[in-house]
C-alpha atoms as a PDB file:
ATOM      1  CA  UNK A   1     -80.313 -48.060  12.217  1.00  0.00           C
ATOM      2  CA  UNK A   2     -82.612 -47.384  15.151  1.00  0.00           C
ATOM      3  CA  UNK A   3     -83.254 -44.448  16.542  1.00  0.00           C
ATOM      4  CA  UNK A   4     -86.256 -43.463  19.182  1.00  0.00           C
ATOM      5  CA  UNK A   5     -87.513 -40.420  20.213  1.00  0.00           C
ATOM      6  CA  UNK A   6     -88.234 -39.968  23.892  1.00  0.00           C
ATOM      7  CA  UNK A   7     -91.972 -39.898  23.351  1.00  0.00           C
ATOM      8  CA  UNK A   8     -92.345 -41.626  20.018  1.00  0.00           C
ATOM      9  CA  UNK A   9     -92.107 -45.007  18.687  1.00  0.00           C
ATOM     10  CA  UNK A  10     -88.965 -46.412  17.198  1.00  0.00           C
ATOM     11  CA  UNK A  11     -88.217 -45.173  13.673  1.00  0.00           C
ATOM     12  CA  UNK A  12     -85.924 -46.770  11.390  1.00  0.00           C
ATOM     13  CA  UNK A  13     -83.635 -44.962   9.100  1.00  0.00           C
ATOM     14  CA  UNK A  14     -81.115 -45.675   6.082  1.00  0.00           C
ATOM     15  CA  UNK A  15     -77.841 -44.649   7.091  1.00  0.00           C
ATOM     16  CA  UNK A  16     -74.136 -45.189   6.854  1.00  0.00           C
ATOM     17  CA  UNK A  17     -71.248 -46.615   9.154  1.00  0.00           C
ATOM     18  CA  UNK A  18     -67.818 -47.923   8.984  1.00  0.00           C
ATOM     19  CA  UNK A  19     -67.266 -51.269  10.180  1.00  0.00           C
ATOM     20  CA  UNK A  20     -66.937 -51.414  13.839  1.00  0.00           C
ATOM     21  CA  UNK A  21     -68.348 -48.231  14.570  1.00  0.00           C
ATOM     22  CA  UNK A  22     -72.309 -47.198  15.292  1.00  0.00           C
ATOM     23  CA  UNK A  23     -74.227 -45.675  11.651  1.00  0.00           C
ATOM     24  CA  UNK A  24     -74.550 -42.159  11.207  1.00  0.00           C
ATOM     25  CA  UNK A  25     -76.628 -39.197   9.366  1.00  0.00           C
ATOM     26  CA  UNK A  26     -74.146 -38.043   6.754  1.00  0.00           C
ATOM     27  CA  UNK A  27     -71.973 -40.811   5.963  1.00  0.00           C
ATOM     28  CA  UNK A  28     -68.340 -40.806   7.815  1.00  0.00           C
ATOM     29  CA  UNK A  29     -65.916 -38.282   5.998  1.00  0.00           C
ATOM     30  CA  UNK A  30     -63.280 -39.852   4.264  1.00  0.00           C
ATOM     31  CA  UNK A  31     -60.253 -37.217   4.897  1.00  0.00           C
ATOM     32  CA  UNK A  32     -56.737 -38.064   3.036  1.00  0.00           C
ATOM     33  CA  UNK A  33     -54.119 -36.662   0.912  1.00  0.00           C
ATOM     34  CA  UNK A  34     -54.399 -35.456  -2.678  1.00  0.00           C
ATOM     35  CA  UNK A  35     -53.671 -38.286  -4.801  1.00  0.00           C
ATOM     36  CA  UNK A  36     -54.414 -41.066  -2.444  1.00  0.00           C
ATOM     37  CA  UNK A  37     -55.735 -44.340  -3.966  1.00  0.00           C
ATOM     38  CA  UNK A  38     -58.373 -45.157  -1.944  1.00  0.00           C
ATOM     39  CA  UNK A  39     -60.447 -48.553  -1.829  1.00  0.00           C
ATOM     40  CA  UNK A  40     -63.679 -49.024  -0.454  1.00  0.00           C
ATOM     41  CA  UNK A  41     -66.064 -51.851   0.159  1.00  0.00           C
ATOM     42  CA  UNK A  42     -70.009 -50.955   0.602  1.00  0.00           C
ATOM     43  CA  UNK A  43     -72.359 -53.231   1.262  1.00  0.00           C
ATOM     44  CA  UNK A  44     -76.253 -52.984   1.384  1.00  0.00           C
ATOM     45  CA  UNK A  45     -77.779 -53.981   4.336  1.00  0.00           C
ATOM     46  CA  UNK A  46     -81.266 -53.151   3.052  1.00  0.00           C
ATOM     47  CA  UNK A  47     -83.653 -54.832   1.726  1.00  0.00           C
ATOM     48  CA  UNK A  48     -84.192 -52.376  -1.315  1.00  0.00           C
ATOM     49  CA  UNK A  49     -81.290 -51.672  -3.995  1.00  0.00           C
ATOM     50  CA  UNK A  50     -79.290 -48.157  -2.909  1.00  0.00           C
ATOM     51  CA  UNK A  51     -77.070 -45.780  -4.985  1.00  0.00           C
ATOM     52  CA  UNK A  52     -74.134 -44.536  -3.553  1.00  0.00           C
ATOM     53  CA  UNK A  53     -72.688 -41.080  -4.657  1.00  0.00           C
ATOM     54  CA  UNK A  54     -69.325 -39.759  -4.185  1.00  0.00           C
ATOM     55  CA  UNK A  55     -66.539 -42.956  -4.057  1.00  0.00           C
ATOM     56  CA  UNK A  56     -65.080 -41.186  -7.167  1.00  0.00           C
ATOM     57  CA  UNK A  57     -62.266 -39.214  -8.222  1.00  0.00           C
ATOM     58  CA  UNK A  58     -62.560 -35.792  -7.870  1.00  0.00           C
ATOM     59  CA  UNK A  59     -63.813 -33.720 -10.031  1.00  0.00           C
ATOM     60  CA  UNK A  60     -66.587 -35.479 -11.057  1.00  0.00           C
ATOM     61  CA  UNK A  61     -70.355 -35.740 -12.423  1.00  0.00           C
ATOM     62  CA  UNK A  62     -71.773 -35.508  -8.522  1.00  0.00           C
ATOM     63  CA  UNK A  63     -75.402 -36.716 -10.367  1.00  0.00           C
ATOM     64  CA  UNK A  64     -73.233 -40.396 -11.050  1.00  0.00           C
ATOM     65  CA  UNK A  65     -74.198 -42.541  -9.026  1.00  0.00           C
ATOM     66  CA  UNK A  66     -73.610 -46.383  -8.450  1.00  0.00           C
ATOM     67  CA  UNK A  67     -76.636 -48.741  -7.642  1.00  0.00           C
ATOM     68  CA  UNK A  68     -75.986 -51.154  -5.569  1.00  0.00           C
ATOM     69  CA  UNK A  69     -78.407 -54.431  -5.044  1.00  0.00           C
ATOM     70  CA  UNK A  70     -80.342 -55.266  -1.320  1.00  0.00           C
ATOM     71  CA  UNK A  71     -77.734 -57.990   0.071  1.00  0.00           C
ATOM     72  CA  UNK A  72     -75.134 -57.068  -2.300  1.00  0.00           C
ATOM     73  CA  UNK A  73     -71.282 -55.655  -1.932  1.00  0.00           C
ATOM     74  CA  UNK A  74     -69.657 -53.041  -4.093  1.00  0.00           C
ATOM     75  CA  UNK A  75     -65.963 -52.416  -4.003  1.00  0.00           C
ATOM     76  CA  UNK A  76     -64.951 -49.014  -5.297  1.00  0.00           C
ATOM     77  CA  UNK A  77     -61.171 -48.163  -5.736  1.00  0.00           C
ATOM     78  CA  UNK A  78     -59.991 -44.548  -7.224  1.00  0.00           C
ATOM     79  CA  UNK A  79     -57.382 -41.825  -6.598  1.00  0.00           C
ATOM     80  CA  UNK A  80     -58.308 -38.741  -4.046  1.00  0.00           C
ATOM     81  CA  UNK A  81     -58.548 -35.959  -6.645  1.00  0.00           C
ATOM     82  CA  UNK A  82     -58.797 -32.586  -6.307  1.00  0.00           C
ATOM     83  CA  UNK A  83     -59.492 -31.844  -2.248  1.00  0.00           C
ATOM     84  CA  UNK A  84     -63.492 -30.539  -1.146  1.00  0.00           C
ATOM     85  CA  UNK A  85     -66.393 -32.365  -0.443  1.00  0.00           C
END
């Protein structure tokens, strides 16, 4: 993602998006119903590996994190557990 300030250079930025829609600083919020099973495909666009945090049932260890290679897709699939953030 691009972004530019109106007196600066262009500076480029890792950031998320849902397909079809522009990136953004967070991530988009998932929102859906206790209990949901939700599944997920990331893939990294970058040229470095990334870890993603957070595509996990609820409650969880929020320091687990999945790395994910540059070029490479991850598909994540678990139940909406207990509701927050």
């Amino acid at each position: 993602m691009a972004s530019r300030a109106e007196d600066g250079p262009q500076l480029f930025v890792q950031a998320f998006g849902e397909a079809g829609s522009a990136a953004q600083i967070p991530g988009p919020m998932l929102r859906m119903p206790e209990g949901t099973t939700v599944h997920v495909t990331v893939t990294n666009k970058l040229k470095m590996k990334a870890t993603v945090y957070g595509l996990n049932t609820r409650p969880c260890n929020a320091a687990a994190g999945l790395e994910i290679l540059a070029g490479e897709s991850h598909e994540f699939t678990f139940a909406a557990g207990t509701p927050g953030t």
